[in-house]
N, C-alpha and C. Protein backbone atom coordinates (compact mmCIF):
# COMPACT_ATOMS: atom_id res chain seq x y z
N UNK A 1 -13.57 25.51 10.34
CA UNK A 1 -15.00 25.56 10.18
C UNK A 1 -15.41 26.88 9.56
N UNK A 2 -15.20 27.23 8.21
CA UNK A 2 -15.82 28.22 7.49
C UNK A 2 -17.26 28.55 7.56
N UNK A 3 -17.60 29.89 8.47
CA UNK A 3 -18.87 29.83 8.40
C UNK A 3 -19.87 29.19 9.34
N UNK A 4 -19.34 28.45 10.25
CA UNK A 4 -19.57 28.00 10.89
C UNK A 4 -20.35 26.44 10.12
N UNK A 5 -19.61 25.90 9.48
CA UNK A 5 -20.05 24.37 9.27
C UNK A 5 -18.61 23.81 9.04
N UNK A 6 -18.85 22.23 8.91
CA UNK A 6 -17.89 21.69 9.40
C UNK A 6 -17.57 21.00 8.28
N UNK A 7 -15.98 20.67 7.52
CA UNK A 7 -15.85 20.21 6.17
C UNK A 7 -15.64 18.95 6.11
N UNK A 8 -16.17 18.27 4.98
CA UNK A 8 -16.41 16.98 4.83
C UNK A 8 -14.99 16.60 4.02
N UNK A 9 -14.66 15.77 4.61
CA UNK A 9 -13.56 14.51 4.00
C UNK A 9 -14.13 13.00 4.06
N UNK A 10 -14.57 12.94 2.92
CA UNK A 10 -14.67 11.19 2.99
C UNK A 10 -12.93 10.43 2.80
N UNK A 11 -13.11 9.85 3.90
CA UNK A 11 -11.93 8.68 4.14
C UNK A 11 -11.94 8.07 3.22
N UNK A 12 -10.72 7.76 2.36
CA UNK A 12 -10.41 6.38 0.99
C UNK A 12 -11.00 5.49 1.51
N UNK A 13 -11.47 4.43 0.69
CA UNK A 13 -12.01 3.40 0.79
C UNK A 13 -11.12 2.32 -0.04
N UNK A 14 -9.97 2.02 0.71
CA UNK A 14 -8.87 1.00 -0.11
C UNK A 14 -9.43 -0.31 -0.30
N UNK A 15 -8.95 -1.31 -1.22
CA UNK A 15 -9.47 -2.77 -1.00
C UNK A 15 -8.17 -3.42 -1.28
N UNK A 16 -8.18 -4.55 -0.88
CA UNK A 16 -7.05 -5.26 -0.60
C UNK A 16 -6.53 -5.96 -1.75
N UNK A 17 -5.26 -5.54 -2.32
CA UNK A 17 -4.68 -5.52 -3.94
C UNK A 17 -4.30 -4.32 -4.50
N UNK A 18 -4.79 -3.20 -3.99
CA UNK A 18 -4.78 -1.96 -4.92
C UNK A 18 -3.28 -1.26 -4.56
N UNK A 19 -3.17 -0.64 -5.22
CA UNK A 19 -2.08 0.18 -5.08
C UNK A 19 -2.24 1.54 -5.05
N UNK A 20 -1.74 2.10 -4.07
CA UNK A 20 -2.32 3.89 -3.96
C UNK A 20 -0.35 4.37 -3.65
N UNK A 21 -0.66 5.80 -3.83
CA UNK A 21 -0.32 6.87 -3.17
C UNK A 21 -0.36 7.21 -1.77
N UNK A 22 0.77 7.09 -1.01
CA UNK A 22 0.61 6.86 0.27
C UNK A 22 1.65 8.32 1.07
N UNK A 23 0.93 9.25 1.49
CA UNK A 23 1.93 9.85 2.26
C UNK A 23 2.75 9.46 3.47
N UNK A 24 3.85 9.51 3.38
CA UNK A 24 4.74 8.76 4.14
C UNK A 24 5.87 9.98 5.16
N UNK A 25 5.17 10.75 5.19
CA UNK A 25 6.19 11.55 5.83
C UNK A 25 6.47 11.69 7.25
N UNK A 26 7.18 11.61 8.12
CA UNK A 26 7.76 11.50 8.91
C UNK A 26 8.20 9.97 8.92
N UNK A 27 9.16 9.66 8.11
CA UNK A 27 10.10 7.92 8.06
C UNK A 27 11.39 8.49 8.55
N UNK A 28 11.93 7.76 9.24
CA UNK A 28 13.34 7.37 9.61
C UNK A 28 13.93 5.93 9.49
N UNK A 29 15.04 6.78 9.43
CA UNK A 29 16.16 5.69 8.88
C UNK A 29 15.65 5.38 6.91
N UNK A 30 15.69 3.67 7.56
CA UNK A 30 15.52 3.00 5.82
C UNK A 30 14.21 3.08 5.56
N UNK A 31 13.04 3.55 6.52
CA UNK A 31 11.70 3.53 6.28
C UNK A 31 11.00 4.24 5.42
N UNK A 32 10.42 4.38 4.08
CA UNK A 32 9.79 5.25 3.35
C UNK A 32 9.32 6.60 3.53
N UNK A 33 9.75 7.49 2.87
CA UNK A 33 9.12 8.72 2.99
C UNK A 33 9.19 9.72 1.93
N UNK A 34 8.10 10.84 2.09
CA UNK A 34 7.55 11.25 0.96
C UNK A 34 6.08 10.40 0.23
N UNK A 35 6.38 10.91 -0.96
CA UNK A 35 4.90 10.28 -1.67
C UNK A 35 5.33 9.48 -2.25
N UNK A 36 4.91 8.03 -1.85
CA UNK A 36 5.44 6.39 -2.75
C UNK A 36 4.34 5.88 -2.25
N UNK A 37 4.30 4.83 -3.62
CA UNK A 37 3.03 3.93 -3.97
C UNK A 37 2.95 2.53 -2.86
N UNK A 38 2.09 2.33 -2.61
CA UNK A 38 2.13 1.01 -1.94
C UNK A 38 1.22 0.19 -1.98
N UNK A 39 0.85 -1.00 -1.54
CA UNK A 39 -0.02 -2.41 -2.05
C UNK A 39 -0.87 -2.42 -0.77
N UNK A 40 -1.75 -2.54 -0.68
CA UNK A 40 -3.16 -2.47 0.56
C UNK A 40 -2.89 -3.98 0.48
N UNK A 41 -2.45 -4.77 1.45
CA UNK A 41 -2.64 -6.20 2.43
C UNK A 41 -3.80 -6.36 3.04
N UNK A 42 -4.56 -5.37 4.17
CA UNK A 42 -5.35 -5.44 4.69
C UNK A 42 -6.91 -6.41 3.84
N UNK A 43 -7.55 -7.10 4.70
CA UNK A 43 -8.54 -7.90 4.40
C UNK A 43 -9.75 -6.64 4.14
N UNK A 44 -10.86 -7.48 3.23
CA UNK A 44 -11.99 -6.09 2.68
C UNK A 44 -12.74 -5.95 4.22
N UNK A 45 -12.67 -7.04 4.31
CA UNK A 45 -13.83 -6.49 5.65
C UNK A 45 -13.27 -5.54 6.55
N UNK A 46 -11.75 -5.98 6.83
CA UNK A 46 -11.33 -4.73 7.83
C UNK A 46 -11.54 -3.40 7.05
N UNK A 47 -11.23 -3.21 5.75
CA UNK A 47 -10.95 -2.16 4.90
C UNK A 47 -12.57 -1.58 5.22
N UNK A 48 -13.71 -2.27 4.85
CA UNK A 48 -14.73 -1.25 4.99
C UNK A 48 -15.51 -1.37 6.74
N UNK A 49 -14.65 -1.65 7.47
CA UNK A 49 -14.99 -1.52 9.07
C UNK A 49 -15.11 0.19 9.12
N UNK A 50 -16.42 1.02 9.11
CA UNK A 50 -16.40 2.57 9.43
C UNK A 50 -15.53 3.04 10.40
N UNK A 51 -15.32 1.74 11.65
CA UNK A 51 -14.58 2.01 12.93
C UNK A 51 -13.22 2.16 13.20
N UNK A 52 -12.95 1.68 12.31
CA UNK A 52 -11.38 1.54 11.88
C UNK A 52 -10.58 2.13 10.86
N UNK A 53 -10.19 3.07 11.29
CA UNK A 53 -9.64 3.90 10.33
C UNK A 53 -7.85 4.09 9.51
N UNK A 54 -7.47 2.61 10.04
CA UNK A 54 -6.36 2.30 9.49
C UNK A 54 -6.56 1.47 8.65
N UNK A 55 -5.24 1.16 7.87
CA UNK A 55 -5.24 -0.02 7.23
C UNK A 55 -3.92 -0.27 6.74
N UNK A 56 -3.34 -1.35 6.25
CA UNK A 56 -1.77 -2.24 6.34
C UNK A 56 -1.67 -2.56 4.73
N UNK A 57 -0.34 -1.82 4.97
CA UNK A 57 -0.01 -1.59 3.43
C UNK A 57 1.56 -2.71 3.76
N UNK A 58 1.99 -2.50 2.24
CA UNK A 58 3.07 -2.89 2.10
C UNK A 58 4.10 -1.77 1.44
N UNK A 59 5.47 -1.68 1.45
CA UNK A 59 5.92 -0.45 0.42
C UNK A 59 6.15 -1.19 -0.92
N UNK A 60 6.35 0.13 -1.73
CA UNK A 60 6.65 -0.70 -3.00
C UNK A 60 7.69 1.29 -3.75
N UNK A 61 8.88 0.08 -4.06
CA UNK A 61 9.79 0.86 -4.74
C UNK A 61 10.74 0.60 -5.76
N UNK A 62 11.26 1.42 -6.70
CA UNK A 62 11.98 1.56 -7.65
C UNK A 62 13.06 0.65 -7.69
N UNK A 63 13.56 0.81 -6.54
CA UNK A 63 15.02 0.25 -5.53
C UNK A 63 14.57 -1.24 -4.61
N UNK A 64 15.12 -2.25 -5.52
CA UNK A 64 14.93 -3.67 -4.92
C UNK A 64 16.40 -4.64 -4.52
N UNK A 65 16.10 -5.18 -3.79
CA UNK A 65 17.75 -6.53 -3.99
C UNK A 65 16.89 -8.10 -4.29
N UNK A 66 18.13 -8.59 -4.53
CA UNK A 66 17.44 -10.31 -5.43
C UNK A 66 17.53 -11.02 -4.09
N UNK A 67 16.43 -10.63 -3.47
CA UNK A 67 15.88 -11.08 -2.45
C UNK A 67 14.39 -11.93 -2.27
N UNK A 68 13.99 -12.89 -1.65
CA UNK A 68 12.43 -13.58 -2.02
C UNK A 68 11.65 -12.87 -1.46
N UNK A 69 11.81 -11.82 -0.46
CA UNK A 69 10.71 -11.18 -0.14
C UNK A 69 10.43 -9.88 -0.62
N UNK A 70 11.44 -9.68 -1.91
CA UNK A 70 11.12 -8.15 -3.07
C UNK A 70 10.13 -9.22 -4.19
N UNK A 71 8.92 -8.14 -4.34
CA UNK A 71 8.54 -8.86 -5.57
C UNK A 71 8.35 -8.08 -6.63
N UNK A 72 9.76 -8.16 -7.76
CA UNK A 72 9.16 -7.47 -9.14
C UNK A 72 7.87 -7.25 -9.90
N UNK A 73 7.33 -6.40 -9.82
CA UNK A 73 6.37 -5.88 -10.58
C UNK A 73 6.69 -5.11 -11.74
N UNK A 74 6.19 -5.38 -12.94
CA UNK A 74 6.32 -4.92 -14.03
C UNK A 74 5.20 -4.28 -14.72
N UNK A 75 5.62 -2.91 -14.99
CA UNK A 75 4.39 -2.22 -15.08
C UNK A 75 3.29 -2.14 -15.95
N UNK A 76 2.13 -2.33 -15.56
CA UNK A 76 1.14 -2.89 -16.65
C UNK A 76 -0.09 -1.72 -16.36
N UNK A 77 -1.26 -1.40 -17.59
CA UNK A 77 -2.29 -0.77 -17.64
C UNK A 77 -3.09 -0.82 -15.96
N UNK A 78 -3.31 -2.48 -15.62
CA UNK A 78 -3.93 -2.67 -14.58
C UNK A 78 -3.54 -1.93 -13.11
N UNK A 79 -2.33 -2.55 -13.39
CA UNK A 79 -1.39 -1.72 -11.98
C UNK A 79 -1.05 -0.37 -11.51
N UNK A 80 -1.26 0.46 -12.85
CA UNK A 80 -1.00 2.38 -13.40
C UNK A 80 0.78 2.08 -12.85
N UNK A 81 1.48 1.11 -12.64
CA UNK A 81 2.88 1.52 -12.46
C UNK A 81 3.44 2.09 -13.49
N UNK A 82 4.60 2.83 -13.38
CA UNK A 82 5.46 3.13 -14.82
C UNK A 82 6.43 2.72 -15.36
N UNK A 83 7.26 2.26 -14.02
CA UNK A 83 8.70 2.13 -14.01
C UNK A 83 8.31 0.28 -13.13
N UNK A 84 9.51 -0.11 -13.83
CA UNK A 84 9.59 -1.83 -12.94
C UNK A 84 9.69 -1.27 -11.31
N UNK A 85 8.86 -2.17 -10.28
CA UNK A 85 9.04 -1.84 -9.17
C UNK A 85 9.22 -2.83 -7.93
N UNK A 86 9.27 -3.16 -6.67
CA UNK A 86 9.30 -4.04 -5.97
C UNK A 86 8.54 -3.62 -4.87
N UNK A 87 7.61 -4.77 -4.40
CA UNK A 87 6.85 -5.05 -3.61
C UNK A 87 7.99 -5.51 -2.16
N UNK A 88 8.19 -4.37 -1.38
CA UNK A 88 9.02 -4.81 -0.30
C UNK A 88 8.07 -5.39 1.00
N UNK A 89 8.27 -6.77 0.69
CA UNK A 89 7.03 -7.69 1.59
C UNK A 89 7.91 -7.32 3.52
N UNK A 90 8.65 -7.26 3.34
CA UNK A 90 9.06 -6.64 4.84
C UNK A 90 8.73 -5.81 5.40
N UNK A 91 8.55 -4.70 4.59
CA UNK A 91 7.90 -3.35 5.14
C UNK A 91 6.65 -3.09 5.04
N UNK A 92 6.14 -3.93 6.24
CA UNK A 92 4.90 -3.93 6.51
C UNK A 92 4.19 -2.46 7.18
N UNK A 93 3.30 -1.92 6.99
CA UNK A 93 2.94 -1.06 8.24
C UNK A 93 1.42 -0.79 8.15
N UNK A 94 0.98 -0.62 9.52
CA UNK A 94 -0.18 0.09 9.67
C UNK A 94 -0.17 0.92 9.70
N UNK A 95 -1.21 2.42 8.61
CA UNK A 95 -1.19 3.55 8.40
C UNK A 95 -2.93 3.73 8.52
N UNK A 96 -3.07 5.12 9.01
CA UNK A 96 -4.21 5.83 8.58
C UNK A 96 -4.50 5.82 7.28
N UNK A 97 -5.82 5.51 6.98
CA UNK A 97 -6.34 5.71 5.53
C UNK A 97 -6.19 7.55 5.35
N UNK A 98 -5.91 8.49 6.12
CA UNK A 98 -5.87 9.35 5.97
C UNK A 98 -4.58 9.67 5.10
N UNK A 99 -3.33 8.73 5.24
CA UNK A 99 -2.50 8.87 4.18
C UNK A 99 -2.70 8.17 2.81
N UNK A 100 -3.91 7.66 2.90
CA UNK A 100 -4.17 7.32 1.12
C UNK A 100 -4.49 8.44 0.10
N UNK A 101 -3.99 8.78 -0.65
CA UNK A 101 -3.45 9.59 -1.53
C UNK A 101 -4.49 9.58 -3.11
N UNK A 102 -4.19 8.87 -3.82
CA UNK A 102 -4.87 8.56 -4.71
C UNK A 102 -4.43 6.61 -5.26
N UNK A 103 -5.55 6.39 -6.03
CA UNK A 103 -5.52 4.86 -5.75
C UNK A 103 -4.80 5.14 -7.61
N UNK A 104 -3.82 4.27 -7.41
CA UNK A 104 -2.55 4.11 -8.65
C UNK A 104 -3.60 2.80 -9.90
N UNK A 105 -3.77 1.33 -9.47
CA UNK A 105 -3.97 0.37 -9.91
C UNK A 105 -4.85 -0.65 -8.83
N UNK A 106 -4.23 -1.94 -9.32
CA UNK A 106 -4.70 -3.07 -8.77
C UNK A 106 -3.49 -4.26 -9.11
N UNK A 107 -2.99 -4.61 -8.00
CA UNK A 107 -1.83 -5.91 -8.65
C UNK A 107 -3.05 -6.99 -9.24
N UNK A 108 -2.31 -7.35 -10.19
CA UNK A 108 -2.92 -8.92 -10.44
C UNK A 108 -3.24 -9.88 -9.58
N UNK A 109 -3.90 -11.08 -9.97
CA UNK A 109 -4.08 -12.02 -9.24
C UNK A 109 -2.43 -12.69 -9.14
N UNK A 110 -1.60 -13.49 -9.80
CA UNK A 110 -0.66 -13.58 -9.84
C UNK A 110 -0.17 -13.22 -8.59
N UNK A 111 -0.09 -11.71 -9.03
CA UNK A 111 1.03 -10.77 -8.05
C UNK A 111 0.49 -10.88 -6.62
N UNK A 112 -0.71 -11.12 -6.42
CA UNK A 112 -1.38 -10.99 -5.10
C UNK A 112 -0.53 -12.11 -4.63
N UNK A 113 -0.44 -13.19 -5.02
CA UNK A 113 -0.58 -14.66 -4.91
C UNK A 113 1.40 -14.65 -4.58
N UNK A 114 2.32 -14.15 -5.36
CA UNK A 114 3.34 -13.82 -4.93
C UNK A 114 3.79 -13.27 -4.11
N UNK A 115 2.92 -11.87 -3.21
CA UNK A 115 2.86 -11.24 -2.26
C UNK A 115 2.67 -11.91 -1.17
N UNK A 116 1.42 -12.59 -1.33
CA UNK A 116 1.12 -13.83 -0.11
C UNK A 116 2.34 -14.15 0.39
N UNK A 117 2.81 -15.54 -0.81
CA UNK A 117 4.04 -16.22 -0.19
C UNK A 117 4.89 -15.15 0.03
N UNK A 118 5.50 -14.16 -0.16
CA UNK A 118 6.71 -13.30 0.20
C UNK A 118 5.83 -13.03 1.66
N UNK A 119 4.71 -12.52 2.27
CA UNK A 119 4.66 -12.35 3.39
C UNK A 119 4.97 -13.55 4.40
N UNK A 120 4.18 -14.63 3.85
CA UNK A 120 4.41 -15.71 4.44
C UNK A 120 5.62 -16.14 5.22
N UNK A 121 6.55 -16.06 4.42
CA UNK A 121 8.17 -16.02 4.61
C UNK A 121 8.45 -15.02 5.17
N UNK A 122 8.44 -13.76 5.26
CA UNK A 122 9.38 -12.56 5.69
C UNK A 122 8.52 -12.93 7.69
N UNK A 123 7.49 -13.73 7.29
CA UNK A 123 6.80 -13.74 9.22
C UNK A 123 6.52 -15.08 9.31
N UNK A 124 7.28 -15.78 8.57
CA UNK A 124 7.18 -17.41 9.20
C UNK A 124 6.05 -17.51 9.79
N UNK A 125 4.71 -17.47 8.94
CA UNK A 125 3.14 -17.82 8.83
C UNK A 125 2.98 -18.93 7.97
């Protein structure tokens, strides 16, 4: 509190499709860590709940296997990816919006729609 006032951080405001910058640090084992991009799952309404200050990403990395629940993404203007990447529909997690980072893109409709079914499957929904 410089001065005695108190500093403002507005919380990201993710929506569900986008792809951000996600700090990931403290992962163990095979779990992500460092700064990697990931896909916001979470529904809009939870996303703009003031009360709730998490929200459920998916990872997404460089490093995939020919598996149905990796989904290739290929990098396009919309998405800001660079490099081909995979949507690892397994690695689900709930994170603080406080690790949203900066917002990368937006998957396609398509890709949303591929994500679906890969979740679908990886949780027999």
């Amino acid at each position: 509190m410089p001065n005695g006032r108190l500093l403002s951080t507005a919380m990201p405001n993710p929506q569900r499709g986008e792809i951000w910058w996600v700090n990931w640090s403290g992962g163990r084992g095979s779990e992500q860590a460092g700064r990697r991009p990931a896909l916001v799952v979470q529904t809009d309404a939870a996303n703009q709940n003031p009360r709730y200050p998490n929200t459920i990403v998916v990872a997404i990395s460089t490093k995939g296997r020919q598996v149905p629940f990796h989904i290739l993404i290929q990098p396009a203007e919309e998405n800001g990816l660079t490099m081909p990447s995979y949507v690892k529909c397994e690695q689900i997690l709930t994170i603080s919006k406080e690790r949203l980072e900066e917002r990368v893109g937006r998957l396609s409709e398509q890709g949303m729609k591929r994500v679906k079914e890969a979740l679908s499957l990886v949780l027999d929904i």
